[in-house]
N, C-alpha and C. Protein backbone atom coordinates (compact mmCIF):
# COMPACT_ATOMS: atom_id res chain seq x y z
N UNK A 1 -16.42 4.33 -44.23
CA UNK A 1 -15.74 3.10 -43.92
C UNK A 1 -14.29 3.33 -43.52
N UNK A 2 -13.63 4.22 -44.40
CA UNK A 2 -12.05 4.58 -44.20
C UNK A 2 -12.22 5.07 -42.57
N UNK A 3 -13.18 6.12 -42.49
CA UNK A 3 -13.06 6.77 -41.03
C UNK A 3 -13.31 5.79 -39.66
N UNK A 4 -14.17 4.91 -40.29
CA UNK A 4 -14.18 3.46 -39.20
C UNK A 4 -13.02 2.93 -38.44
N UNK A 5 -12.19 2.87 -39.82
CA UNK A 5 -10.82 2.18 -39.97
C UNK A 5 -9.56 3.13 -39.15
N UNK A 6 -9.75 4.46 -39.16
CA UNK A 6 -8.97 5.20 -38.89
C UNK A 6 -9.29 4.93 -37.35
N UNK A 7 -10.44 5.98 -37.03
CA UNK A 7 -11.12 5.90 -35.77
C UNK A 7 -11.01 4.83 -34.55
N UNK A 8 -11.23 3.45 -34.73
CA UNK A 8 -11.34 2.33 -34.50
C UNK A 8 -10.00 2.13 -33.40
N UNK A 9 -8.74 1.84 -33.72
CA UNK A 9 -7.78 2.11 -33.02
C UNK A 9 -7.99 3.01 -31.81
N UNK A 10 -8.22 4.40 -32.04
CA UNK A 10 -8.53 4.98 -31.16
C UNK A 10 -9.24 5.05 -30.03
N UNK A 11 -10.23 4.45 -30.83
CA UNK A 11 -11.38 4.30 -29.55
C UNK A 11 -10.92 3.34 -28.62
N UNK A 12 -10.66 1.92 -29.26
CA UNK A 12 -10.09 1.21 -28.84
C UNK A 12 -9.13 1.43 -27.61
N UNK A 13 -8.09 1.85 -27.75
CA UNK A 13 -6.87 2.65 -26.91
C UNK A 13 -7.73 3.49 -25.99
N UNK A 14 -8.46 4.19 -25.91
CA UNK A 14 -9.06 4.96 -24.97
C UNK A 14 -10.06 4.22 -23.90
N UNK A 15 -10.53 3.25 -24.71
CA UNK A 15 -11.62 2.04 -23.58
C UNK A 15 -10.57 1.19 -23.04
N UNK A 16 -9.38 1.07 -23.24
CA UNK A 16 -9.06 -0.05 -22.73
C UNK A 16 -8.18 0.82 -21.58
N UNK A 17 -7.87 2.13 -22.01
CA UNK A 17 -7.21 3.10 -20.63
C UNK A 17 -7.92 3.49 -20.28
N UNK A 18 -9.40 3.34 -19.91
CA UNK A 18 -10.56 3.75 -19.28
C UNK A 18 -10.45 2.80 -18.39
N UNK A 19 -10.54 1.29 -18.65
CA UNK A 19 -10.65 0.14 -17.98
C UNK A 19 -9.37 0.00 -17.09
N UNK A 20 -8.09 0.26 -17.71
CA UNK A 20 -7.22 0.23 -16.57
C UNK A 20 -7.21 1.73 -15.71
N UNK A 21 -8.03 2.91 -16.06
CA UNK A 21 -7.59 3.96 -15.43
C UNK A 21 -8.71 3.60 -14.29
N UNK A 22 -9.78 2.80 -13.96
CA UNK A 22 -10.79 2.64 -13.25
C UNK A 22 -10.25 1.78 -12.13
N UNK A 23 -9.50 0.54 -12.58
CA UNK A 23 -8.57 -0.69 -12.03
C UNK A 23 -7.61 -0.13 -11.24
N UNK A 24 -7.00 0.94 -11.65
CA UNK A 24 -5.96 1.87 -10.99
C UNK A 24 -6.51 2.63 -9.71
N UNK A 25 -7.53 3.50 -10.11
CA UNK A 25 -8.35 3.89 -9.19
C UNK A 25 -8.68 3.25 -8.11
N UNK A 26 -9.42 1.70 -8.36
CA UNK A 26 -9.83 1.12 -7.64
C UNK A 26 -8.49 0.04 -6.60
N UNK A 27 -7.57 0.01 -7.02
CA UNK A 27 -6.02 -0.26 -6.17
C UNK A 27 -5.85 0.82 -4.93
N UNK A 28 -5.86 2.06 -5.97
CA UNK A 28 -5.49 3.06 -4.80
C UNK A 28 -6.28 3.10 -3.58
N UNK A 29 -7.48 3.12 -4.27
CA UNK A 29 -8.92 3.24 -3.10
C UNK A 29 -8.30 1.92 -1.54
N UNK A 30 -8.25 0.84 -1.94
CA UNK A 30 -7.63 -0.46 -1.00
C UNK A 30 -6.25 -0.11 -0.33
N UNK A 31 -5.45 0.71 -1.68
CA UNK A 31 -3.98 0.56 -0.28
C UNK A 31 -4.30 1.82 0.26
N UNK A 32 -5.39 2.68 -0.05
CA UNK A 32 -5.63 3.35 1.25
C UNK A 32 -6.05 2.98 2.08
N UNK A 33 -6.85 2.02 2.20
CA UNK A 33 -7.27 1.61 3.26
C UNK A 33 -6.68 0.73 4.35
N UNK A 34 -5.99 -0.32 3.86
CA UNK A 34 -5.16 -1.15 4.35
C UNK A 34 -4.05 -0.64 5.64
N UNK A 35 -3.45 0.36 5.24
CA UNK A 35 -2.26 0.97 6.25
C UNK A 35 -3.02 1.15 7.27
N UNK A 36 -4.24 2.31 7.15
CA UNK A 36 -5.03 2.81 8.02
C UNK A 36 -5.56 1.49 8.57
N UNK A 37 -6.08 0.72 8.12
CA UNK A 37 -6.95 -0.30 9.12
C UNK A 37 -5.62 -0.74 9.76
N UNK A 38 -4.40 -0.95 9.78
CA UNK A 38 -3.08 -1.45 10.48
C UNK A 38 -2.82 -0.38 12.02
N UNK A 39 -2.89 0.75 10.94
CA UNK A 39 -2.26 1.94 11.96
C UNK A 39 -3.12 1.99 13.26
N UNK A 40 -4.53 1.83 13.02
CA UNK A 40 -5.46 2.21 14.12
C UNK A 40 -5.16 0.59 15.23
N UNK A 41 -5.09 -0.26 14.11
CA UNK A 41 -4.98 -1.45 15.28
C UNK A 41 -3.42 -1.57 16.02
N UNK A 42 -2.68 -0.79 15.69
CA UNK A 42 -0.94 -0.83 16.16
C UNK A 42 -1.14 0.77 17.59
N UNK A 43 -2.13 1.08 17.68
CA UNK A 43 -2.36 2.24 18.95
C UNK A 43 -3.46 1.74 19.62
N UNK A 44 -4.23 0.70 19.56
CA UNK A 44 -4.71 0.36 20.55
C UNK A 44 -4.38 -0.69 21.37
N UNK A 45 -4.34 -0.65 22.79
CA UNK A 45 -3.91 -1.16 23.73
C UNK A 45 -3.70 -0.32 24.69
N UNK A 46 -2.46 0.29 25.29
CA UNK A 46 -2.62 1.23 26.37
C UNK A 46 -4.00 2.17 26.58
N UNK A 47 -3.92 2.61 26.13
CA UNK A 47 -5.34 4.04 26.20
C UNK A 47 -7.04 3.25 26.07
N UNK A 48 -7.09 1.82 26.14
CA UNK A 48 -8.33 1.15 26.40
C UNK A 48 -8.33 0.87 27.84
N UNK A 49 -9.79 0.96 28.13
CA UNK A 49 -9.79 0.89 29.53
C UNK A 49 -9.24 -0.58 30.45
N UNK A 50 -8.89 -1.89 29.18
CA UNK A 50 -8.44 -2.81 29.58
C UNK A 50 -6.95 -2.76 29.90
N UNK A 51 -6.39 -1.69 28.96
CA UNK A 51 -5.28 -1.05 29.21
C UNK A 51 -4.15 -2.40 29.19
N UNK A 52 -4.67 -3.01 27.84
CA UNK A 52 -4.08 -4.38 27.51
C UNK A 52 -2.25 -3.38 26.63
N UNK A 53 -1.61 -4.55 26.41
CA UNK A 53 -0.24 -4.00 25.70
C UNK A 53 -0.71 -3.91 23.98
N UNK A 54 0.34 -2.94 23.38
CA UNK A 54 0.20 -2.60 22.11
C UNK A 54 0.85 -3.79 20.88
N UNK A 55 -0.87 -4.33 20.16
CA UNK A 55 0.01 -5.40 19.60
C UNK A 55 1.38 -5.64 18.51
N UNK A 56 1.57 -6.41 18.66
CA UNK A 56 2.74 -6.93 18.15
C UNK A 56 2.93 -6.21 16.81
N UNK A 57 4.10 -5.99 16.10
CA UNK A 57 3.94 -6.19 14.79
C UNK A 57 3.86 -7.11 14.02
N UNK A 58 4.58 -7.83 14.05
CA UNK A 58 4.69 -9.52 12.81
C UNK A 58 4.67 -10.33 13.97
N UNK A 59 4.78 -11.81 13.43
CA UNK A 59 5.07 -11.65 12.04
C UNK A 59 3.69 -11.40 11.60
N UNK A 60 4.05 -11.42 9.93
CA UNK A 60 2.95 -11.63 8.92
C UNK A 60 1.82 -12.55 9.21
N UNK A 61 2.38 -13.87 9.84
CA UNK A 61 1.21 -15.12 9.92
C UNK A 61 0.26 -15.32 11.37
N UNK A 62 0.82 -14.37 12.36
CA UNK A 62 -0.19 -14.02 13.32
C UNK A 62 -1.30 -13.59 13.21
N UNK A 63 -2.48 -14.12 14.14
CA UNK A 63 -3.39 -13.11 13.43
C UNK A 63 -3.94 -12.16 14.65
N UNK A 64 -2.87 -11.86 15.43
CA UNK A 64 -2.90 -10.87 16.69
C UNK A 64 -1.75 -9.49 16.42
N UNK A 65 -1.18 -9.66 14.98
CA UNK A 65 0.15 -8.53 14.42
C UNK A 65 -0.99 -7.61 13.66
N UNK A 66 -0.31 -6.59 13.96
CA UNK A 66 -0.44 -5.58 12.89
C UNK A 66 -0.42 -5.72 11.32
N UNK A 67 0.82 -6.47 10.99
CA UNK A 67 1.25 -6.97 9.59
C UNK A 67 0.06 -7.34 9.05
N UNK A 68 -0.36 -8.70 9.92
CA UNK A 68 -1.54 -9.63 9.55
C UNK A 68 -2.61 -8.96 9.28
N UNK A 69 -2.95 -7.87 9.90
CA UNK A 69 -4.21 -7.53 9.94
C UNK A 69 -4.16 -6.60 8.15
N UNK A 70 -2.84 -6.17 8.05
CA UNK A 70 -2.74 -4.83 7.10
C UNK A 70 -3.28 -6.22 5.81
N UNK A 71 -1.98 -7.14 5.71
CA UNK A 71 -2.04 -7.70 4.70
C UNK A 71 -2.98 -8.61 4.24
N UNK A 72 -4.32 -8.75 5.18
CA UNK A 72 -5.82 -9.57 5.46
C UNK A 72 -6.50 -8.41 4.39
N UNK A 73 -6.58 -7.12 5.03
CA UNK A 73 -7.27 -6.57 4.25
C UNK A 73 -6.94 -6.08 3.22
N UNK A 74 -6.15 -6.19 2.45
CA UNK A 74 -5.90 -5.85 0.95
C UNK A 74 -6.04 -7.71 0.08
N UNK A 75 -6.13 -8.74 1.28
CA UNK A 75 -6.24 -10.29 0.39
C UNK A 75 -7.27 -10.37 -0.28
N UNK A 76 -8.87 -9.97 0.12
CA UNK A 76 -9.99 -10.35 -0.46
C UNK A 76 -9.85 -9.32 -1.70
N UNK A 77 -9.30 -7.86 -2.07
CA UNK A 77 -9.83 -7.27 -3.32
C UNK A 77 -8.44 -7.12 -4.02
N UNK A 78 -6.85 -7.12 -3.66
CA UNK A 78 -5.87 -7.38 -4.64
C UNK A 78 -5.59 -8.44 -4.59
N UNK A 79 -5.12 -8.69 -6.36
CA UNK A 79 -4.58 -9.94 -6.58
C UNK A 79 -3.22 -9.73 -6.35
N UNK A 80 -2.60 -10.61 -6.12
CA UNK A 80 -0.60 -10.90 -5.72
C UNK A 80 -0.43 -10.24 -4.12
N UNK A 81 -1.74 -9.75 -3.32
CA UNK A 81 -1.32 -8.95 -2.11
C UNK A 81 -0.10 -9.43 -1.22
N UNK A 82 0.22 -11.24 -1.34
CA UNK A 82 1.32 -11.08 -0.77
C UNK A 82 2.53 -10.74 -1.30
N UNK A 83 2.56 -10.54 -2.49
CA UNK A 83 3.93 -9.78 -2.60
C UNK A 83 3.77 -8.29 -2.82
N UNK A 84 3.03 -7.29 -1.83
CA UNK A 84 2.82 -6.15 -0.84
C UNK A 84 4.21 -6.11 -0.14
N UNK A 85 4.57 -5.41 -0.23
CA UNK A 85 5.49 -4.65 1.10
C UNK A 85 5.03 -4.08 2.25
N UNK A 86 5.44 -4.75 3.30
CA UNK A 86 4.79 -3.61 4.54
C UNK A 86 5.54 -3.24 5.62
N UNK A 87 5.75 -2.46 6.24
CA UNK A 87 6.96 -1.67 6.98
C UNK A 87 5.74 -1.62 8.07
N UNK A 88 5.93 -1.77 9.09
CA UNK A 88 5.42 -1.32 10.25
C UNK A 88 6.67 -0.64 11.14
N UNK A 89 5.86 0.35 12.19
CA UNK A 89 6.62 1.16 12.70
C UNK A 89 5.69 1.56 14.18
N UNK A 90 6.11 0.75 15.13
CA UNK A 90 5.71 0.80 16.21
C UNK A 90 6.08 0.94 17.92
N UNK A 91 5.68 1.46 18.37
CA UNK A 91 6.01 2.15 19.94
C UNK A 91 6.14 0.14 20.75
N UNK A 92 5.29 -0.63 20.33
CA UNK A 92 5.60 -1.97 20.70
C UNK A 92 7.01 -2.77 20.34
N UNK A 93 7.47 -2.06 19.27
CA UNK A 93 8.96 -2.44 18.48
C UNK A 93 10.22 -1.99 19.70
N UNK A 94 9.67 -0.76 20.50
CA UNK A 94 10.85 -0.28 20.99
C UNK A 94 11.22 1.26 20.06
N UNK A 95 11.82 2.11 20.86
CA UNK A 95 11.68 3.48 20.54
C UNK A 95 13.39 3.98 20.69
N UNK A 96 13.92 4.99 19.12
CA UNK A 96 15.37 5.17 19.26
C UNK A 96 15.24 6.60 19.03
N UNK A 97 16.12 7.35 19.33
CA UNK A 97 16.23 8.33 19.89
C UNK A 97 15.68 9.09 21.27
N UNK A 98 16.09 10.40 21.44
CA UNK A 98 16.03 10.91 22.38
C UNK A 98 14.95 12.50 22.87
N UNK A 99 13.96 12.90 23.63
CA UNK A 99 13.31 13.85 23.75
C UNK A 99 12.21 14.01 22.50
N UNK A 100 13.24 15.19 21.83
CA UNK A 100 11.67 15.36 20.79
C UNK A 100 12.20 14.71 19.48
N UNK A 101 13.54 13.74 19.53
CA UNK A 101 13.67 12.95 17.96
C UNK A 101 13.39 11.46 18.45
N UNK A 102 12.91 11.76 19.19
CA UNK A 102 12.42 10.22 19.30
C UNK A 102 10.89 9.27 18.41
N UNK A 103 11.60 8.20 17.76
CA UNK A 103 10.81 7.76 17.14
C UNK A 103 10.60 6.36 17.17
N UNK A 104 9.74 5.49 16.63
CA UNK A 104 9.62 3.54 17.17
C UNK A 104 10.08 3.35 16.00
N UNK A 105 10.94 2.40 16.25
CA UNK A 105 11.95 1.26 15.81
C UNK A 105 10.77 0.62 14.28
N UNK A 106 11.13 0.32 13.19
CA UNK A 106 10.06 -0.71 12.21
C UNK A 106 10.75 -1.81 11.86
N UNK A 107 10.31 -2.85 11.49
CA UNK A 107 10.29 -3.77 10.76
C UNK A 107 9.81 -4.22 9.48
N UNK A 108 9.93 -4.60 8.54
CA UNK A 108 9.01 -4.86 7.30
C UNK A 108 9.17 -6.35 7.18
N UNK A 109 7.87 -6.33 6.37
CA UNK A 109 7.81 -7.68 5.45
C UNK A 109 7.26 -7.72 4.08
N UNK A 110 7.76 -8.82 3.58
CA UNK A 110 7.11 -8.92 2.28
C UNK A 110 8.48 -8.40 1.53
N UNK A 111 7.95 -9.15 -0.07
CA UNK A 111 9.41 -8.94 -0.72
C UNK A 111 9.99 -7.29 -1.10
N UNK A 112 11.54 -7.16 -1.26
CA UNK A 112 11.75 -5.59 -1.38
C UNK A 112 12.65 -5.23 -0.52
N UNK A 113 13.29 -4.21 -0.82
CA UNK A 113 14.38 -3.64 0.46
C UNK A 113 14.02 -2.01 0.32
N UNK A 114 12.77 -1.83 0.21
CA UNK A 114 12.66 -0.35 0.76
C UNK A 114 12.22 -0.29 1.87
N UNK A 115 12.75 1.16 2.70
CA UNK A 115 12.27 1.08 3.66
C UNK A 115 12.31 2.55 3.84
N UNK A 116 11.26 3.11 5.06
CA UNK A 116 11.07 4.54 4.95
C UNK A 116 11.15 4.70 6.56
N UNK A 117 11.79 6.11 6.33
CA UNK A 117 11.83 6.24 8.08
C UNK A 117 11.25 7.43 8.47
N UNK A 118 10.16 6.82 9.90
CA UNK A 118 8.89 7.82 10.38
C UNK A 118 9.61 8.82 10.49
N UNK A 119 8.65 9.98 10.89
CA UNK A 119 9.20 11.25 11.32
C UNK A 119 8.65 11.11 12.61
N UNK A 120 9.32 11.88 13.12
CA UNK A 120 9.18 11.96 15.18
C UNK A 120 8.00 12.74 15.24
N UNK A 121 7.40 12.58 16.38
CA UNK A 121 5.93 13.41 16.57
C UNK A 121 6.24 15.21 16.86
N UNK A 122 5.90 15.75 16.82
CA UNK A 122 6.05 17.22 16.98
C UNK A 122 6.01 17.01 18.43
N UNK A 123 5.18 16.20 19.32
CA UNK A 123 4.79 16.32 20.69
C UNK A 123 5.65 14.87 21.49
N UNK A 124 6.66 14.66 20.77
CA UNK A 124 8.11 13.68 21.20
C UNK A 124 8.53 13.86 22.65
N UNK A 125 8.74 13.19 23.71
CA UNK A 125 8.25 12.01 24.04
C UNK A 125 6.70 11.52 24.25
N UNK A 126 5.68 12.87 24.36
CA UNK A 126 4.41 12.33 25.23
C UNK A 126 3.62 11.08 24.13
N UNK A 127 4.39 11.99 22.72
CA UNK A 127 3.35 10.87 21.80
C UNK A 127 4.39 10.32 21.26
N UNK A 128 3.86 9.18 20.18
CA UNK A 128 4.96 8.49 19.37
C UNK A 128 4.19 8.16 18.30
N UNK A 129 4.50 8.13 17.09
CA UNK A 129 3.86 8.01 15.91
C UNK A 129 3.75 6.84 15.32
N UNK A 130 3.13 5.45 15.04
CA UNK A 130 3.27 4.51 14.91
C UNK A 130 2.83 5.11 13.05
N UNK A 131 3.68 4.39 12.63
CA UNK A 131 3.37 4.01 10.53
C UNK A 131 2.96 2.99 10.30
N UNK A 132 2.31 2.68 9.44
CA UNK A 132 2.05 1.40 8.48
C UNK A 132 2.50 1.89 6.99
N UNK A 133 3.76 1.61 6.32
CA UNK A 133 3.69 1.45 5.23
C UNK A 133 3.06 0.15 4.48
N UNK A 134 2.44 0.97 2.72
CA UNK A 134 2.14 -0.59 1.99
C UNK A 134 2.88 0.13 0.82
N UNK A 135 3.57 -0.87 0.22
CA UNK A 135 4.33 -0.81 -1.25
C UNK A 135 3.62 -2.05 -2.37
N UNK A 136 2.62 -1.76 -3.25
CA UNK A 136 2.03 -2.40 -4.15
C UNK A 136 2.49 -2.32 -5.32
N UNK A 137 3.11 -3.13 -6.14
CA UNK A 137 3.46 -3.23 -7.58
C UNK A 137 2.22 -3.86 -8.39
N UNK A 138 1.38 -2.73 -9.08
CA UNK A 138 0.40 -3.19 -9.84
C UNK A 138 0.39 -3.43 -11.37
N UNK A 139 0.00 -4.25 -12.09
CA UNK A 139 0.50 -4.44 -13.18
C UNK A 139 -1.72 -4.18 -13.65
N UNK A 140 -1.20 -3.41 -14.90
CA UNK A 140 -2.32 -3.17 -15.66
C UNK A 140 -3.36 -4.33 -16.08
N UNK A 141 -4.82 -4.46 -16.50
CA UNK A 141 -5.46 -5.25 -16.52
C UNK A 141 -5.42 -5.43 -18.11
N UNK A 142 -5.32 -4.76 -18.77
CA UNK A 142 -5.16 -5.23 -20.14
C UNK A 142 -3.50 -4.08 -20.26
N UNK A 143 -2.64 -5.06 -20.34
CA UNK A 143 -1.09 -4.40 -20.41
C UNK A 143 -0.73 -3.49 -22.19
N UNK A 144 -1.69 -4.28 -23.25
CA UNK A 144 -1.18 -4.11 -24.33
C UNK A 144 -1.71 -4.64 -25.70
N UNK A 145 -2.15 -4.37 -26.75
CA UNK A 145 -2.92 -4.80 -28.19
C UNK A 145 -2.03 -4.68 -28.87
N UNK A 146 -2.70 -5.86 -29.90
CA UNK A 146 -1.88 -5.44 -31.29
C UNK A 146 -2.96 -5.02 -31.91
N UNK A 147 -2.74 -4.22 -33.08
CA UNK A 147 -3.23 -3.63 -34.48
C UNK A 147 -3.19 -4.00 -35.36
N UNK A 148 -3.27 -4.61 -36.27
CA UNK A 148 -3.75 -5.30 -36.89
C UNK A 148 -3.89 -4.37 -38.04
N UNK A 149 -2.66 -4.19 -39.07
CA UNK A 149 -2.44 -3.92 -40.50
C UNK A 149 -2.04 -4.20 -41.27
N UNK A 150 -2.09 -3.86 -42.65
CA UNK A 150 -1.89 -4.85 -43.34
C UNK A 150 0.12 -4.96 -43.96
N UNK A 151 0.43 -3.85 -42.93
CA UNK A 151 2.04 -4.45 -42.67
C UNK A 151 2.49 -5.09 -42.06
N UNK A 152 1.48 -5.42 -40.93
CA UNK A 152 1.74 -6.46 -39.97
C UNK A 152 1.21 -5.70 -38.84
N UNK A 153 1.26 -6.63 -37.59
CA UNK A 153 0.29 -5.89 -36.44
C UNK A 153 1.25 -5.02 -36.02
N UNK A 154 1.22 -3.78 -35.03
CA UNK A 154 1.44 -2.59 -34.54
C UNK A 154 1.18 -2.95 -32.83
N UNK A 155 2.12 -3.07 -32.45
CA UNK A 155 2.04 -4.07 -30.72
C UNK A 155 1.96 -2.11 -29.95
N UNK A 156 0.41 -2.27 -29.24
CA UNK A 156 0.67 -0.50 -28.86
C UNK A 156 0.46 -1.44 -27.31
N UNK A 157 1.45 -0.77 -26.11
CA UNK A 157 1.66 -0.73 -24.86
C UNK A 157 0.71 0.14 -23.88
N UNK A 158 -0.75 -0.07 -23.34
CA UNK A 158 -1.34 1.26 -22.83
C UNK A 158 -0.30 1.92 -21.68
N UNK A 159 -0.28 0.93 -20.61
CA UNK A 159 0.06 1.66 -19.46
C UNK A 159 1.24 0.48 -18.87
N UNK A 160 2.44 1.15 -18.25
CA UNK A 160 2.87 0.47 -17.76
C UNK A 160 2.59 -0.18 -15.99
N UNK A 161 3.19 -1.19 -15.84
CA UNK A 161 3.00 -1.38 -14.16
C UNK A 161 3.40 -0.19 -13.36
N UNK A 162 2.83 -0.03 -12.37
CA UNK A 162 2.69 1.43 -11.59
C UNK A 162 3.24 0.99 -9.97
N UNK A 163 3.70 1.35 -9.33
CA UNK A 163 4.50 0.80 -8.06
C UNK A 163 3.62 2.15 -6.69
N UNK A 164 2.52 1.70 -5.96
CA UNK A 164 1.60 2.67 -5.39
C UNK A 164 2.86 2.10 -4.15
N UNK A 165 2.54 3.71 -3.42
CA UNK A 165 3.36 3.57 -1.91
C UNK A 165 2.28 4.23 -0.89
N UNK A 166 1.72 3.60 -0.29
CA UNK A 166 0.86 4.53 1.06
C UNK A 166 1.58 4.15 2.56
N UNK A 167 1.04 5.31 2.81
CA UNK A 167 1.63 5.34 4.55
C UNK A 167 0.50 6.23 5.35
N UNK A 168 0.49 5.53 6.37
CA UNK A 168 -0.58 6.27 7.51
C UNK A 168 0.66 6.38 8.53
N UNK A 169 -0.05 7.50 9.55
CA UNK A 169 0.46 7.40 10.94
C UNK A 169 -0.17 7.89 11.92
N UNK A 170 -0.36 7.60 12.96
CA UNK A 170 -1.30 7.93 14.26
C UNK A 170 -0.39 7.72 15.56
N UNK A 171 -0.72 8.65 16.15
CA UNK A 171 -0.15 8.67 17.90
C UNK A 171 -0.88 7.64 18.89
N UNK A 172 0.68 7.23 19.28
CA UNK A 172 0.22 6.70 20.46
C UNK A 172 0.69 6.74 21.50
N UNK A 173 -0.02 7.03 23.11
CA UNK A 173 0.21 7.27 23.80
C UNK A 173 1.27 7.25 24.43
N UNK A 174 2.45 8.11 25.34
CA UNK A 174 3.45 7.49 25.63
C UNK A 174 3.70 7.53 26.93
C-alpha cells in the first residue's frame, strides 16, 4: 500500500509528460508543414506554363497570399494559430542587394517583432530564395498537478510553454 502511495505520483508525472510529449510532437509535425505548404505556393507562377506572376504575400486575409495559405493550414489542427507569427520572404516583395548577396525583401504578420533574415542563394542572381517563417508559442496540454499530502498539496509544473520556430526555403526562378 505504502509503495502505491510512493509510486503513484510518479507514474502520474510520467503519463501526463507522455501526453504532452505526444501533443508536442504532434505541433511540430504541423509547423512543419505549414511553411512548406507557403514556400511551394510563393515559387509558383513564373516557371508554369501559364507563366502567371508570383503570388502576393499578405495580407493575411487574402486568400490568393502566401500568408493566407501558411496560416489556413495550421487553422484546422492548432489551437490559437492566429497568434502564429509568419515572416514571408519573397522575390514578389522585391529583391535588395546586389549579384550573389542578393536576397527578397519579407514582411511578417501576426503578433511579435521577430524577424529573421534569408540567406542569399549560392546561385544569386539566377535564383532567389523565397522563406516562409512560422513562430508558434505552444502552451502544454496538461501545464501542471497538485499532490495531494497530508501537508498540503505539492503544485508539480510538467513542462513549460515551448516557443517552435520553422522555416522553409525554395528557389525561385530569376
Amino acid at each position: 500500500m505504502i509503495e502505491t502511495a510512493l509510486l503513484l505520483p510518479i507514474l502520474l508525472l510520467l503519463a501526463f509528460n507522455a501526453i504532452n510529449f505526444g501533443y508536442f510532437f504532434f505541433v511540430a509535425i504541423n509547423l512543419a508543414v505549414a511553411p512548406r505548404t507557403g514556400v511551394q505556393f510563393s515559387i509558383i507562377g513564373e516557371a508554369t506554363p501559364v507563366n502567371i506572376p508570383l503570388p502576393p504575400a499578405g495580407p493575411s486575409t487574402s486568400q490568393v497570399s502566401v500568408s493566407y495559405l501558411t496560416y489556413q493550414d495550421m487553422l484546422g489542427v492548432l489551437s490559437g494559430s492566429a497568434n502564429a507569427r509568419v515572416q514571408v520572404c519573397s522575390k514578389a516583395l522585391g529583391l535588395n542587394g546586389t549579384l550573389t548577396s542578393t536576397r527578397a525583401n519579407c514582411v511578417q504578420f501576426g503578433p511579435g517583432s521577430e524577424t529573421y533574415t534569408p540567406e542569399a542563394d549560392p546561385e544569386a542572381p539566377n535564383f532567389i530564395l523565397n522563406r516562409v517563417d512560422v513562430v508558434y508559442q505552444v502552451q502544454p496540454i496538461i501545464p501542471s498537478f497538485e499532490l495531494p499530502t497530508p501537508a498540503g498539496p505539492i503544485p508539480l509544473t510538467l513542462v513549460p510553454s515551448l516557443r517552435f520556430h520553422r522555416q522553409v526555403s525554395m528557389r525561385a526562378m530569376g
